[in-house]
Protein backbone atom coordinates (compact mmCIF):
# COMPACT_ATOMS: atom_id res chain seq x y z
CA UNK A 1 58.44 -47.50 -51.34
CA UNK A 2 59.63 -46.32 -47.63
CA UNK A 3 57.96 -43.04 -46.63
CA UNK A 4 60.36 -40.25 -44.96
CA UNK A 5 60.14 -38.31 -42.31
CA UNK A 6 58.07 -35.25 -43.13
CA UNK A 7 59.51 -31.91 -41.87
CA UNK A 8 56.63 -30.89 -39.22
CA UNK A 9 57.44 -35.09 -37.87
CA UNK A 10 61.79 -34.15 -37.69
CA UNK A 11 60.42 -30.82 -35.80
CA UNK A 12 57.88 -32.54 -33.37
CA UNK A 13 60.51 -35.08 -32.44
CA UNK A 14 63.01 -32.05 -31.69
CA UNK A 15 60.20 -30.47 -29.80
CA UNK A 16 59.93 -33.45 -27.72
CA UNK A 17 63.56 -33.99 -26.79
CA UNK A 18 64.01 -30.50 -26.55
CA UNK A 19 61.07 -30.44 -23.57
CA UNK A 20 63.13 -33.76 -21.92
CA UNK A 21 66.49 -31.58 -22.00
CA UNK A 22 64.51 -28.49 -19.94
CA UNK A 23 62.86 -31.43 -17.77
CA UNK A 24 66.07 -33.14 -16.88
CA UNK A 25 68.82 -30.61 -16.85
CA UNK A 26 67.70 -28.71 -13.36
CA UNK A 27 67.37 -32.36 -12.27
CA UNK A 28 70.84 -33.10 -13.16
CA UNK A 29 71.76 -29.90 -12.09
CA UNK A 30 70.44 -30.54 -9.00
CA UNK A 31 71.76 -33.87 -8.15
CA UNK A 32 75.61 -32.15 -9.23
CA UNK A 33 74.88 -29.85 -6.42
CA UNK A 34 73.85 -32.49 -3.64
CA UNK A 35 76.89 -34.45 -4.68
CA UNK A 36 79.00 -31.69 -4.21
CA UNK A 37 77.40 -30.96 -0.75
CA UNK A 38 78.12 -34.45 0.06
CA UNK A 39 82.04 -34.14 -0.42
CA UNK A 40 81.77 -31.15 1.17
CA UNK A 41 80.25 -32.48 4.44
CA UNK A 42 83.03 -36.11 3.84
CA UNK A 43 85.59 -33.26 4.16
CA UNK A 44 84.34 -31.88 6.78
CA UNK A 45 83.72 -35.11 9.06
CA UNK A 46 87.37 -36.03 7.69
CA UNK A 47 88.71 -33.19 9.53
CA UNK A 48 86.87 -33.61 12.22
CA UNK A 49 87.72 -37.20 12.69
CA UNK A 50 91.39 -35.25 12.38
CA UNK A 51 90.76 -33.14 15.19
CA UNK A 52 89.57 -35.55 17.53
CA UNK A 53 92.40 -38.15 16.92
CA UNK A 54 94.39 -35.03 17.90
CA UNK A 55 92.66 -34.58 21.13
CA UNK A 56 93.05 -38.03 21.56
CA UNK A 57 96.53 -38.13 21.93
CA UNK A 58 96.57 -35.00 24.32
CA UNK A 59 94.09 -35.33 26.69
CA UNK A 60 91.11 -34.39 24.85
CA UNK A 61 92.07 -31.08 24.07
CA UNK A 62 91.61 -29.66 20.67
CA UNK A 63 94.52 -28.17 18.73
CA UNK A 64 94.29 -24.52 17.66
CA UNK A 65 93.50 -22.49 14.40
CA UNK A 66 96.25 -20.75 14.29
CA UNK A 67 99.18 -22.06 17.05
CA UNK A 68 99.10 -25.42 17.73
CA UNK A 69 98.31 -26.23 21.67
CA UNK A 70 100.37 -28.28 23.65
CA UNK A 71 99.85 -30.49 26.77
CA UNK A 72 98.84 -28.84 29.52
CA UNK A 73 96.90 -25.50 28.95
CA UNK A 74 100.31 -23.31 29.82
CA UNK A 75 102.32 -23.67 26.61
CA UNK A 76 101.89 -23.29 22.73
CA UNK A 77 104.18 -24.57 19.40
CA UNK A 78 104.93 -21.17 18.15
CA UNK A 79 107.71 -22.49 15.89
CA UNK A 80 104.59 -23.13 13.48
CA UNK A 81 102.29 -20.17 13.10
CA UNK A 82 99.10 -22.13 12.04
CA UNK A 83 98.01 -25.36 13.24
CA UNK A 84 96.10 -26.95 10.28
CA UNK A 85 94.54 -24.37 7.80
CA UNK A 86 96.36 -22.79 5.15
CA UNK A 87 98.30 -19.62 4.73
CA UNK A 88 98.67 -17.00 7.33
CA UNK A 89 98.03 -13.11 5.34
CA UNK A 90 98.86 -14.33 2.20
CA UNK A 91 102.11 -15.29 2.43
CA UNK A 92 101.33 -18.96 0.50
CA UNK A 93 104.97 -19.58 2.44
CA UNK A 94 105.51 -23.35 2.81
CA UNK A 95 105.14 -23.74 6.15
CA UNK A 96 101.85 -22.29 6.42
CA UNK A 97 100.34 -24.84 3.95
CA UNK A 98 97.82 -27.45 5.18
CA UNK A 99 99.90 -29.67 4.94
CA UNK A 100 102.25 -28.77 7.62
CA UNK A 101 99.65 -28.57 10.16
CA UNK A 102 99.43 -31.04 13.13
CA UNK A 103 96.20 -32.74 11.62
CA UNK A 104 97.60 -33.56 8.46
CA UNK A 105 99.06 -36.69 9.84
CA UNK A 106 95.22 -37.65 10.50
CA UNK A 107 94.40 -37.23 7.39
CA UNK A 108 96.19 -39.90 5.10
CA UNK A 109 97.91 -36.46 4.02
CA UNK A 110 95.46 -35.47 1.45
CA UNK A 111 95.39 -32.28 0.71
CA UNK A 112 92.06 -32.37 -0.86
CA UNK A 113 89.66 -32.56 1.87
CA UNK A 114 90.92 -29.04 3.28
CA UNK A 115 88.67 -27.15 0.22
CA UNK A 116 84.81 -27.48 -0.72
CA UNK A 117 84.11 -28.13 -4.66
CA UNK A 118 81.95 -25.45 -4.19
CA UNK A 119 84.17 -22.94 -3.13
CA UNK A 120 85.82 -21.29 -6.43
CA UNK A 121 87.30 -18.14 -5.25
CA UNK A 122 90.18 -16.50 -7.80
CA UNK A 123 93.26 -14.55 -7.26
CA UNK A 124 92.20 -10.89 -8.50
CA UNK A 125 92.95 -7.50 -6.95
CA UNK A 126 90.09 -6.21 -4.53
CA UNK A 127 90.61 -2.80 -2.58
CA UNK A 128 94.17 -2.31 -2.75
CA UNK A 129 94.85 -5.76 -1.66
CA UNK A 130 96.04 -8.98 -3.44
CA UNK A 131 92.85 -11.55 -3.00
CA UNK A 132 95.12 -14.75 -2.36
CA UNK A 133 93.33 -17.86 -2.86
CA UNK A 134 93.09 -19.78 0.03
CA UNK A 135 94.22 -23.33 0.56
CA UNK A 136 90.77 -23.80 2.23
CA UNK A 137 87.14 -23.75 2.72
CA UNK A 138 86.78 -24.32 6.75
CA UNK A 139 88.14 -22.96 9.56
CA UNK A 140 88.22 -23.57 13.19
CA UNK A 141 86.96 -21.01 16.35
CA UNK A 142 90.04 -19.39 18.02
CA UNK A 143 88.35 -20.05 21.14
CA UNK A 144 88.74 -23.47 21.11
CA UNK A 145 92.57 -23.41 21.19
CA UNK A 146 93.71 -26.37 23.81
CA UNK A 147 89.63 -26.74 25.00
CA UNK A 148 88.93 -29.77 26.66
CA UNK A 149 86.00 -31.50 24.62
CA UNK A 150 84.36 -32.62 28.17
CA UNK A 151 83.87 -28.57 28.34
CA UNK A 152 81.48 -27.76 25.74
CA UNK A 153 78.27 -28.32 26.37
CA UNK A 154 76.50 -25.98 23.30
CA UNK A 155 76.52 -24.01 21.05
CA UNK A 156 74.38 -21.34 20.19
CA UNK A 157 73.45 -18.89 17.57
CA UNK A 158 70.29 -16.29 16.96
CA UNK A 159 67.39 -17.92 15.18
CA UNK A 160 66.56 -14.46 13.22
CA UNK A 161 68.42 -11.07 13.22
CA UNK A 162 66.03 -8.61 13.08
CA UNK A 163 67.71 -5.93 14.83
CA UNK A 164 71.33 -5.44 16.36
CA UNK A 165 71.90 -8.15 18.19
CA UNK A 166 74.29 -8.59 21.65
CA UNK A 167 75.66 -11.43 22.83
CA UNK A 168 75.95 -9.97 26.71
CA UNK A 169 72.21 -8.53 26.27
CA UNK A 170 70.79 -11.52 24.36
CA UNK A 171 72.33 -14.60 24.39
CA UNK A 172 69.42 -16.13 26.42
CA UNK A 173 67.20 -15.17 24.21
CA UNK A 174 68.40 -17.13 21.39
CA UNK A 175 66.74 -20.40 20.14
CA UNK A 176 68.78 -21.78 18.23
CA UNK A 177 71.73 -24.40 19.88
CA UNK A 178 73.17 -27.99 18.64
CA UNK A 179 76.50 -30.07 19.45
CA UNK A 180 79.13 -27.48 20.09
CA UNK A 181 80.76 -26.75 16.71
CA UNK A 182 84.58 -27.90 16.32
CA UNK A 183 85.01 -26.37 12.52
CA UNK A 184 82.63 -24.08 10.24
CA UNK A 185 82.94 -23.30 6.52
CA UNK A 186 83.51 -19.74 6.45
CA UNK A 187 82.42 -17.37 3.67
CA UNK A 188 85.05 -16.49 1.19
CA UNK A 189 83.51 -13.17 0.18
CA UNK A 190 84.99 -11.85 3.60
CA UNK A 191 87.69 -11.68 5.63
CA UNK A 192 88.87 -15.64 4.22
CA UNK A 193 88.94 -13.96 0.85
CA UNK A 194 91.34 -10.93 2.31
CA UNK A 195 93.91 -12.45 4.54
CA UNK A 196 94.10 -16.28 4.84
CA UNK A 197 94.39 -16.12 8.47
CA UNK A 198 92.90 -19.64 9.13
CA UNK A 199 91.04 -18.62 12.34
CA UNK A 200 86.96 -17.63 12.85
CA UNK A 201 86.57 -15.37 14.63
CA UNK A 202 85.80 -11.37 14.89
CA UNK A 203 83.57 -10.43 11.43
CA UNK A 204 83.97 -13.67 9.88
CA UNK A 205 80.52 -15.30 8.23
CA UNK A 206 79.38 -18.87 7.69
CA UNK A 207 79.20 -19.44 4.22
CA UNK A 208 75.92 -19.67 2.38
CA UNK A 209 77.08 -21.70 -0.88
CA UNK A 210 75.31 -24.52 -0.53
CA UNK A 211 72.29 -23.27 -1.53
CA UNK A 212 71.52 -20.81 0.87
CA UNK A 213 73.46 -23.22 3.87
CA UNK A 214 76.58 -23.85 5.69
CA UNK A 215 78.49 -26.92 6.80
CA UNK A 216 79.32 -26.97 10.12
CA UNK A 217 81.28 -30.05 11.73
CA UNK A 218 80.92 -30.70 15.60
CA UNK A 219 82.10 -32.54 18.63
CA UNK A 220 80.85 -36.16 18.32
CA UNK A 221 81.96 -36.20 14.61
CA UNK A 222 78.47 -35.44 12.96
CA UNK A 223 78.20 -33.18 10.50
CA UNK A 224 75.37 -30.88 9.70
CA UNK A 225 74.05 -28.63 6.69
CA UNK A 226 71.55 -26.09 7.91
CA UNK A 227 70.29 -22.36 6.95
CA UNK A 228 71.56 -19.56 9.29
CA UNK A 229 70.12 -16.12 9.40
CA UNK A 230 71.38 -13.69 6.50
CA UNK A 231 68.74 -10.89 6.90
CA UNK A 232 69.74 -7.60 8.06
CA UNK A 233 72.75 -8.68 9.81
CA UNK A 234 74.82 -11.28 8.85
CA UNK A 235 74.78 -14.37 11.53
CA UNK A 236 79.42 -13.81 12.10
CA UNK A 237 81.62 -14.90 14.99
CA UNK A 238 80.31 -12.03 17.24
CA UNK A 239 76.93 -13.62 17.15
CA UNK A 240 77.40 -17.04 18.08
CA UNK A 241 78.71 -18.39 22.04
CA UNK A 242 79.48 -21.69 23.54
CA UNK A 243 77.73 -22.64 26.86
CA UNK A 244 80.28 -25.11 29.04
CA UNK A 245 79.50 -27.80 31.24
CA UNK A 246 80.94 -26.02 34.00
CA UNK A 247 78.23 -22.47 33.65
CA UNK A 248 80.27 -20.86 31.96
CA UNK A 249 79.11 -18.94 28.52
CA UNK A 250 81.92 -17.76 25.93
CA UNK A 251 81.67 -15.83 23.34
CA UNK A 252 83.00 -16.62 19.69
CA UNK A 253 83.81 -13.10 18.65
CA UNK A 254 86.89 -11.15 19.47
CA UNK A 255 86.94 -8.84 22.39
CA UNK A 256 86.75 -9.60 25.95
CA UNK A 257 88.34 -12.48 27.20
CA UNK A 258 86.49 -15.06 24.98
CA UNK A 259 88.96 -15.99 22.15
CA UNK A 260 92.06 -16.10 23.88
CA UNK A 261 94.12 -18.69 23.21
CA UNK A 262 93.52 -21.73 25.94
CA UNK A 263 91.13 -19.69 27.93
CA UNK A 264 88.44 -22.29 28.39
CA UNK A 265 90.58 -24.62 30.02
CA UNK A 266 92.79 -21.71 31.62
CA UNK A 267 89.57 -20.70 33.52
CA UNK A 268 88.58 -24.32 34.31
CA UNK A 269 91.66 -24.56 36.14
CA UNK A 270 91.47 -21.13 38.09
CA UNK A 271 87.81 -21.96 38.83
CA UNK A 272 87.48 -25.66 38.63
């Protein structure tokens, strides 16, 4: 006669595969996450590849956030109001899609790589405004509007914000530097969630979605996934400045003469 499974054997066996499910699923969990970091960061070096087969074909300058630069440092393509990222305020018009951007050509035309798996922000009404979901996850520093790439040395960024920090009083006191950044994922709980204006700059934050860290893409088409400061002050635009090979140090944030457009290589050329 075959013997059964007793009752306390069914629940020990449930037990058991109930203690592999709690073991495995943060695993899983886990490796979901790094895989989604992973795109995130292909996306990133995809646009960055975009950006420098753009300079490429006008002397190493970089094309803008917003207006597209042309040629020689004096004149910009304002027949299209954004270069490469999405829709200007909202609009969602056509012609402020990624896909009419200069880089898109770069691309293979895939829309795809212009938004981070990670990044699932929802139409809904916030503050008297419409929340428009944007058509991306990364944007690019207005500063760096027509910069030649043989002009950025750095950049650099406060290692911890423990107090107000200035960029005029303490920018040498700052630890932190790498490759000069060409395009950051910016944080969709601020101003990318408000108006789609494609440009960081002014209040705008690194994102902190990949578990507690940002993507940031940079000049020699590496890409890197690090922690920034969060703690008391947010690490935004205002806090982070590019040193040039020329002495120069520019600031990120709006104000001052640091985020016009083509003023790194206007200012080369008044003070080569």
């Amino acid at each position: 006669m075959r013997r059964a499974f007793t009752l306390i054997e069914l629940l020990v066996v449930v037990a058991i595969i109930a203690i592999l499910i709690s073991i495995l699923l943060p695993a899983l969990s886990a490796a979901k996450r790094q895989a989604r970091t992973a795109v995130c960061m292909s996306n990133l070096r995809q646009l960055g590849l975009g950006h420098l087969g753009y300079a490429g074909e006008w002397n190493g300058s970089l094309p803008g956030s917003t207006f597209d630069f042309i040629g020689d440092g004096r004149s910009y393509r304002s027949s299209k109001p954004l270069c490469w990222l999405g829709s200007l305020a909202g609009t969602g018009r056509r012609e402020h899609m990624p896909s009419s951007g200069t880089i898109f050509k770069y691309l293979n035309r895939n829309v795809a790589v212009y938004k981070c798996p990670d990044d699932s922000i929802e139409k809904r009404a916030f503050s008297g405004m419409q929340r428009v979901k944007p058509h991306y996850s990364y944007t690019a520093p207005y500063l760096l509007t027509g910069a030649p790439l043989s002009l950025l040395k750095n950049t650099r960024w406060p290692a911890t914000l423990e107090r107000r920090w200035l960029w005029w009083r303490d920018w040498d006191k700052t630890s932190a530097q790498s490759t000069p950044w060409m395009i950051v994922e910016e944080d969709t709980n601020e101003y990318l969630a408000y108006v789609t204006d494609s440009a960081w700059t002014n209040l705008d934050l690194l994102t902190n979605r990949h578990k507690g860290r940002a993507s940031v893409a940079h000049t020699d088409g590496s890409v890197s996934v690090r922690r920034y400061p969060r703690q008391r002050e947010n690490l935004d635009a205002r806090k982070v400045y590019y040193e040039l090979t020329d002495g120069r140090i520019v600031w990120t944030g709006q104000g001052g003469s640091g985020v016009r457009f083509g003023y790194i290589r206007r200012a080369a050329a008044l003070n080569p």
